[in-house]
PDB file of N, CA and C in Angstrom:
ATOM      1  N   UNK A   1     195.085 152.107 135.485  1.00  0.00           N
ATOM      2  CA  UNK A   1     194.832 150.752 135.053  1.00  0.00           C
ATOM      3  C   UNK A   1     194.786 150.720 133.527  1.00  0.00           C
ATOM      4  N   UNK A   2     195.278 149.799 132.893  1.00  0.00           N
ATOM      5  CA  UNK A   2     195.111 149.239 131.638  1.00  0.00           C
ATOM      6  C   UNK A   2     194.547 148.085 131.196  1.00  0.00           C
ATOM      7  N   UNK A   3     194.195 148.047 130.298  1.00  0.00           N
ATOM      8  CA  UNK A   3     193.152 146.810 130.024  1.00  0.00           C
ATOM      9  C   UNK A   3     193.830 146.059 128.633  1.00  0.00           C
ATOM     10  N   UNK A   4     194.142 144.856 128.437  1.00  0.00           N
ATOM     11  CA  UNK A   4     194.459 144.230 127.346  1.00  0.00           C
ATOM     12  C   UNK A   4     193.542 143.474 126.590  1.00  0.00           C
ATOM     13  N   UNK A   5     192.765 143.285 125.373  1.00  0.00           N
ATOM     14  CA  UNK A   5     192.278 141.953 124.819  1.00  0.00           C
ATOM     15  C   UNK A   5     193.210 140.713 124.639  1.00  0.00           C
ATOM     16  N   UNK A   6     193.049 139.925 124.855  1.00  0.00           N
ATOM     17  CA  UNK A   6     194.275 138.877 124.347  1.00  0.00           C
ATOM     18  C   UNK A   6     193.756 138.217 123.047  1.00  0.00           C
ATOM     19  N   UNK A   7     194.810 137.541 122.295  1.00  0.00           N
ATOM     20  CA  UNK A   7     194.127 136.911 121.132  1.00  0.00           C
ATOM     21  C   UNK A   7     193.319 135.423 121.587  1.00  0.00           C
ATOM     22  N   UNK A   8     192.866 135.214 122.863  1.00  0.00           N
ATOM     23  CA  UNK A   8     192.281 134.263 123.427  1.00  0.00           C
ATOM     24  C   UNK A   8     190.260 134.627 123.527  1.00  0.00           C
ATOM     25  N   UNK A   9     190.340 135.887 123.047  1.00  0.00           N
ATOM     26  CA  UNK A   9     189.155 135.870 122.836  1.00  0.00           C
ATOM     27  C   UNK A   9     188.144 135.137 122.267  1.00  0.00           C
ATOM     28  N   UNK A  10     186.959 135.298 122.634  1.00  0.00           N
ATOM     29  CA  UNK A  10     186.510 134.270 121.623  1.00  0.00           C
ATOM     30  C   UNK A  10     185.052 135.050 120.907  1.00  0.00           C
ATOM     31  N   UNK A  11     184.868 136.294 121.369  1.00  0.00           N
ATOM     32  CA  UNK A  11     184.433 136.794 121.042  1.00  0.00           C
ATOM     33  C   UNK A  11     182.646 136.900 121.428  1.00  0.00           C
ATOM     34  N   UNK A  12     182.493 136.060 122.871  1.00  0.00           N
ATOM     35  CA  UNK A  12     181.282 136.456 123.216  1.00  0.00           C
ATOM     36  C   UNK A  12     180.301 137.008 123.651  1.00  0.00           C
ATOM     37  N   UNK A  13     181.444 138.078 123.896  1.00  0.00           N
ATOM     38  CA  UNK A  13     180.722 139.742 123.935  1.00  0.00           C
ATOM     39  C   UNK A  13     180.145 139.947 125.606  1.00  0.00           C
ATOM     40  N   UNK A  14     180.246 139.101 126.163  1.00  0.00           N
ATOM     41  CA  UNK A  14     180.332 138.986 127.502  1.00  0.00           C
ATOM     42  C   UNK A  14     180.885 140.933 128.629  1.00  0.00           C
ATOM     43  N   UNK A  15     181.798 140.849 128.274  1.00  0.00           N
ATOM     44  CA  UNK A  15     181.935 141.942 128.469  1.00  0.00           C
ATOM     45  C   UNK A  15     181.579 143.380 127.765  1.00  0.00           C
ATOM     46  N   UNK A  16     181.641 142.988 126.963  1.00  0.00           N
ATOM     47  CA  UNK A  16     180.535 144.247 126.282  1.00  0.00           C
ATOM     48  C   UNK A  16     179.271 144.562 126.910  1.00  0.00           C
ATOM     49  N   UNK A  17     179.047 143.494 127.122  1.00  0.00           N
ATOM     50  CA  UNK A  17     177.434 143.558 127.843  1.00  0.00           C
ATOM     51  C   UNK A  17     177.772 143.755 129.267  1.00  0.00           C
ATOM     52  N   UNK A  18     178.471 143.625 130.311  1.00  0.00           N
ATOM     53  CA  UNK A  18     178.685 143.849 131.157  1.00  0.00           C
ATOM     54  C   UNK A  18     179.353 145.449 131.281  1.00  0.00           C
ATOM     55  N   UNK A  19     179.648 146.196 130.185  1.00  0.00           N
ATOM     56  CA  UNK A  19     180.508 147.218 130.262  1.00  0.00           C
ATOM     57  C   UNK A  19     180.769 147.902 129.208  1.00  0.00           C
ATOM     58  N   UNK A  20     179.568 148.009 128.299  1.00  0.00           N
ATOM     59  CA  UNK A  20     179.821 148.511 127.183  1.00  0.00           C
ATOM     60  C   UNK A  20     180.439 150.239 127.197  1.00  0.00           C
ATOM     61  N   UNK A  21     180.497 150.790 128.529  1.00  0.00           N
ATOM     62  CA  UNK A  21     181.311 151.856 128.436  1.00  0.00           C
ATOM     63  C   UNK A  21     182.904 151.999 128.094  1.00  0.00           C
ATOM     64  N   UNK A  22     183.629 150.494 128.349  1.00  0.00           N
ATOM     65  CA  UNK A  22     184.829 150.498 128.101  1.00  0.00           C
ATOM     66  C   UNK A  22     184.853 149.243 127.355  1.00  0.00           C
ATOM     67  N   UNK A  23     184.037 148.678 126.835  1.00  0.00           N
ATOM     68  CA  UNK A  23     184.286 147.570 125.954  1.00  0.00           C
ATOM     69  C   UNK A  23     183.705 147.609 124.556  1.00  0.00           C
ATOM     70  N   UNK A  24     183.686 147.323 123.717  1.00  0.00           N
ATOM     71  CA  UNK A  24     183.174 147.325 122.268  1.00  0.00           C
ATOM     72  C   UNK A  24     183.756 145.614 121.676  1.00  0.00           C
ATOM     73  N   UNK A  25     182.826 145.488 120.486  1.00  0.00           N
ATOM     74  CA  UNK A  25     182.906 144.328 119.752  1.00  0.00           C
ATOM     75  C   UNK A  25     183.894 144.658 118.106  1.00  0.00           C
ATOM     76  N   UNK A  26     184.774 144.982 117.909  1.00  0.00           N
ATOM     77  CA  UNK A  26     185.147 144.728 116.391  1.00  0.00           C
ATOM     78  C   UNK A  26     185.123 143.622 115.745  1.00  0.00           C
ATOM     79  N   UNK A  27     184.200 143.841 114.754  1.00  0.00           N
ATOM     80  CA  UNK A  27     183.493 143.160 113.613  1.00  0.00           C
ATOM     81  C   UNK A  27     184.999 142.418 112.908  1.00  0.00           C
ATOM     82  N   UNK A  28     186.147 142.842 112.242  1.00  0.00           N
ATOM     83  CA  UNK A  28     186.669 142.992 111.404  1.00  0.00           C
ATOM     84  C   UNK A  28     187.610 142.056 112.699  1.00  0.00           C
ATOM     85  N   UNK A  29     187.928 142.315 113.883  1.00  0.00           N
ATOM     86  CA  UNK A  29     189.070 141.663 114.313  1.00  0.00           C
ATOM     87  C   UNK A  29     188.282 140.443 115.044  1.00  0.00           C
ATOM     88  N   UNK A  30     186.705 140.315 115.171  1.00  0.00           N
ATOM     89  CA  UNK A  30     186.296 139.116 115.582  1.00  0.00           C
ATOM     90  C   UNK A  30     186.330 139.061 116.984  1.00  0.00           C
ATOM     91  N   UNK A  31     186.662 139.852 117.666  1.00  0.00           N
ATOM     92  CA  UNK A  31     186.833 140.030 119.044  1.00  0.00           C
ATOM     93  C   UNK A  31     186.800 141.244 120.097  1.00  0.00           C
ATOM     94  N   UNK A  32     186.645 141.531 121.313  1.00  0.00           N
ATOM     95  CA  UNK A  32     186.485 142.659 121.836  1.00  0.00           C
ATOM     96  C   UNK A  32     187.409 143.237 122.226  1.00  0.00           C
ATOM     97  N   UNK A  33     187.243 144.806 121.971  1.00  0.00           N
ATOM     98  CA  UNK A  33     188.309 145.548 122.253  1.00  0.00           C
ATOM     99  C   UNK A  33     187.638 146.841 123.639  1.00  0.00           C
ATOM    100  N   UNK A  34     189.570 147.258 123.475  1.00  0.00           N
ATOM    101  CA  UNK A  34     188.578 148.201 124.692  1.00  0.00           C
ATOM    102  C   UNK A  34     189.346 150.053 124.469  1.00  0.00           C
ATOM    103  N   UNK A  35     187.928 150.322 124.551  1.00  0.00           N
ATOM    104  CA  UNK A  35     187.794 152.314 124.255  1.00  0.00           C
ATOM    105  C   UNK A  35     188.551 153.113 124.720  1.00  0.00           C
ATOM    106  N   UNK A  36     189.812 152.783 126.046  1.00  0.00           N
ATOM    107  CA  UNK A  36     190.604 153.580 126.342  1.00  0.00           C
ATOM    108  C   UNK A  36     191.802 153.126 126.593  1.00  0.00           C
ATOM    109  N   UNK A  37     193.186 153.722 126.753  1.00  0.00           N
ATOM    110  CA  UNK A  37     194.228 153.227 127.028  1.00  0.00           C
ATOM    111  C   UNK A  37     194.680 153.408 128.168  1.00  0.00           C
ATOM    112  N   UNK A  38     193.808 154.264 128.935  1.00  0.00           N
ATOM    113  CA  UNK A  38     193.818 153.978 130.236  1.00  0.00           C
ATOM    114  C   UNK A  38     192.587 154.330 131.287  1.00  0.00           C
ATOM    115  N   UNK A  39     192.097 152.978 131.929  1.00  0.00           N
ATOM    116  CA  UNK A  39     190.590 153.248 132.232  1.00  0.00           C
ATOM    117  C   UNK A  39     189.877 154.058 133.482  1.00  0.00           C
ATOM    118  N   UNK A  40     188.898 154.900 133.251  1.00  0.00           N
ATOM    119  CA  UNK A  40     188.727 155.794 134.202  1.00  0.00           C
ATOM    120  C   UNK A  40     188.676 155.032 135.138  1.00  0.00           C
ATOM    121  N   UNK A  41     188.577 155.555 136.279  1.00  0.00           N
ATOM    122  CA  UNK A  41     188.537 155.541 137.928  1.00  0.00           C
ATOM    123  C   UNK A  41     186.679 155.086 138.081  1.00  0.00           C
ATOM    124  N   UNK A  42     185.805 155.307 137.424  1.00  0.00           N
ATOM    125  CA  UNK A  42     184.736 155.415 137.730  1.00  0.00           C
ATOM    126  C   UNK A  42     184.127 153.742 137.225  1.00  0.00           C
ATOM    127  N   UNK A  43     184.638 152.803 135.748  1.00  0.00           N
ATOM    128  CA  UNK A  43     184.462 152.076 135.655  1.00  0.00           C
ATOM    129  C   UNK A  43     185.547 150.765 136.219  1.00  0.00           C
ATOM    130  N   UNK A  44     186.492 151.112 137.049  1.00  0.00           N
ATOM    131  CA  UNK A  44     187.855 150.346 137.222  1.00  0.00           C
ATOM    132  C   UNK A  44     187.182 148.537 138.003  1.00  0.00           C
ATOM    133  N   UNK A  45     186.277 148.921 139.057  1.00  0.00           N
ATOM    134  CA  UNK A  45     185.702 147.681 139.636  1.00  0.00           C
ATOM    135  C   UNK A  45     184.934 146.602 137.954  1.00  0.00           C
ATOM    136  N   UNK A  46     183.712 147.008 137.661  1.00  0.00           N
ATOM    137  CA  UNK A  46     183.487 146.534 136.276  1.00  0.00           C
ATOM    138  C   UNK A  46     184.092 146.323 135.734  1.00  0.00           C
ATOM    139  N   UNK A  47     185.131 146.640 135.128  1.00  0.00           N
ATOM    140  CA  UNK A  47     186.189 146.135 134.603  1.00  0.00           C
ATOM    141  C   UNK A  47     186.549 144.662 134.885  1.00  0.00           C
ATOM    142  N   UNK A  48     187.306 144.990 136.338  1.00  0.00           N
ATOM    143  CA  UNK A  48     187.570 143.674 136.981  1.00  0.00           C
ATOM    144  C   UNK A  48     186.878 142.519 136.981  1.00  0.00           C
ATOM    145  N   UNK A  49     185.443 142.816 137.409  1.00  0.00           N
ATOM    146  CA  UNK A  49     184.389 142.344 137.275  1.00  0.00           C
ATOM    147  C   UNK A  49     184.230 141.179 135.724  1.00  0.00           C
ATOM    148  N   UNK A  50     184.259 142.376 134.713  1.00  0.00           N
ATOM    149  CA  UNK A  50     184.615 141.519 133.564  1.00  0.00           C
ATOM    150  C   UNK A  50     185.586 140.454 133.281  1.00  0.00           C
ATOM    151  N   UNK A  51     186.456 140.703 134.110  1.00  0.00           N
ATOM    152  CA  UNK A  51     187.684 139.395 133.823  1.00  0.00           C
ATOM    153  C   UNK A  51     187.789 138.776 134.343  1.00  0.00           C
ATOM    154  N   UNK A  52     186.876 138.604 135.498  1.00  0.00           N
ATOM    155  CA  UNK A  52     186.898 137.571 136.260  1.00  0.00           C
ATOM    156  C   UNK A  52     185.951 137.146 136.024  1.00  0.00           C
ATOM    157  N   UNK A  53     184.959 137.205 134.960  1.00  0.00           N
ATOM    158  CA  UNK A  53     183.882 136.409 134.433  1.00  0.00           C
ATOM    159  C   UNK A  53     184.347 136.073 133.298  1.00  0.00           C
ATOM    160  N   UNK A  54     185.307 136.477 132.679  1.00  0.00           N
ATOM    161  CA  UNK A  54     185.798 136.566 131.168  1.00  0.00           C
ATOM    162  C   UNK A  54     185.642 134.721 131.098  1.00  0.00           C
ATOM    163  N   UNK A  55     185.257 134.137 130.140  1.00  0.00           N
ATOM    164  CA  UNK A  55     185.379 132.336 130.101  1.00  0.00           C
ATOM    165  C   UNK A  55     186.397 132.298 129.200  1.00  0.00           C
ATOM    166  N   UNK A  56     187.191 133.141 128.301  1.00  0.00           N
ATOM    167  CA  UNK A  56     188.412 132.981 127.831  1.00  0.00           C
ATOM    168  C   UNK A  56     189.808 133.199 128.461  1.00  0.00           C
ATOM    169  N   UNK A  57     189.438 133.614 129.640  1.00  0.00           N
ATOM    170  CA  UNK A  57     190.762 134.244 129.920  1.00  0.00           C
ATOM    171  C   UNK A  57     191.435 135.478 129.428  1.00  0.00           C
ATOM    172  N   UNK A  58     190.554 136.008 128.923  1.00  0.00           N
ATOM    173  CA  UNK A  58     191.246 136.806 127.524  1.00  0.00           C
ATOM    174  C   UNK A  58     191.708 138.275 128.000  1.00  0.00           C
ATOM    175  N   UNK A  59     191.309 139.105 129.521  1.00  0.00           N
ATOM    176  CA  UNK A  59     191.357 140.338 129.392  1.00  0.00           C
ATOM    177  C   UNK A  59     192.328 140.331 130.593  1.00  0.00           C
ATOM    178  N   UNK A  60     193.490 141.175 130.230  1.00  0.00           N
ATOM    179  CA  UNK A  60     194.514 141.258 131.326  1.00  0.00           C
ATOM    180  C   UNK A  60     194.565 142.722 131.372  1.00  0.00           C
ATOM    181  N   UNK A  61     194.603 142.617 132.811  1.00  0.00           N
ATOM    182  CA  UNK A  61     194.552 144.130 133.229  1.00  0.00           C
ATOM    183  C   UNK A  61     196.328 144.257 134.059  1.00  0.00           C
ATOM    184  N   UNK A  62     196.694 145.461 133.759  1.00  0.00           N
ATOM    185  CA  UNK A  62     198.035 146.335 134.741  1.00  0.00           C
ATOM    186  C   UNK A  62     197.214 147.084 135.593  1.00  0.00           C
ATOM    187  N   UNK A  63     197.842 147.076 136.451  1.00  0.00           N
ATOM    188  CA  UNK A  63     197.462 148.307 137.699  1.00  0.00           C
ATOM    189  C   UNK A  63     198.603 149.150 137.427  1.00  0.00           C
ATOM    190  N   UNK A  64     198.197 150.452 137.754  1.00  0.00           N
ATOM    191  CA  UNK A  64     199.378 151.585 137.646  1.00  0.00           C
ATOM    192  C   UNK A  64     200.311 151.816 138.620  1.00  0.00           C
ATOM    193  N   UNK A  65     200.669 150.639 139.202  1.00  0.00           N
ATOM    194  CA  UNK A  65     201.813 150.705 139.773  1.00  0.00           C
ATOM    195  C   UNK A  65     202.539 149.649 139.552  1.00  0.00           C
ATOM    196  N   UNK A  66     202.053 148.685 138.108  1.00  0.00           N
ATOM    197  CA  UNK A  66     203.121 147.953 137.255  1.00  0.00           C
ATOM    198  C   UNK A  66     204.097 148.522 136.189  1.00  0.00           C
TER     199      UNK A  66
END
């Protein structure tokens, strides 16, 4: 799985707080990013979790068989 920020963020950290193992806040880009380029097996549900709470729309995930 892969995880995208989109520039639809808005930066309310929403997922950070839900997942700060694969999410972080950059200061400098105003929006959240995420710690791996491809996400372990152990946080993959949370993840999801996050984007389907996301209120921007902002986090698009691939499955690895896209």
């Amino acid at each position: 799985m892969k995880v995208i920020i989109t520039d639809q963020c808005m930066g309310d950290r929403n997922c950070n707080k839900l997942c700060p193992e694969v999410f972080e806040y950059d200061e400098d880009q105003l929006k959240s990013t995420v710690k791996f380029d491809k996400i372990p097996e152990q946080y993959k549900a949370v993840v999801r979790q996050a984007a389907a709470e996301c209120g921007a729309d902002a986090i698009e995930i691939m499955d690895d068989d896209e």
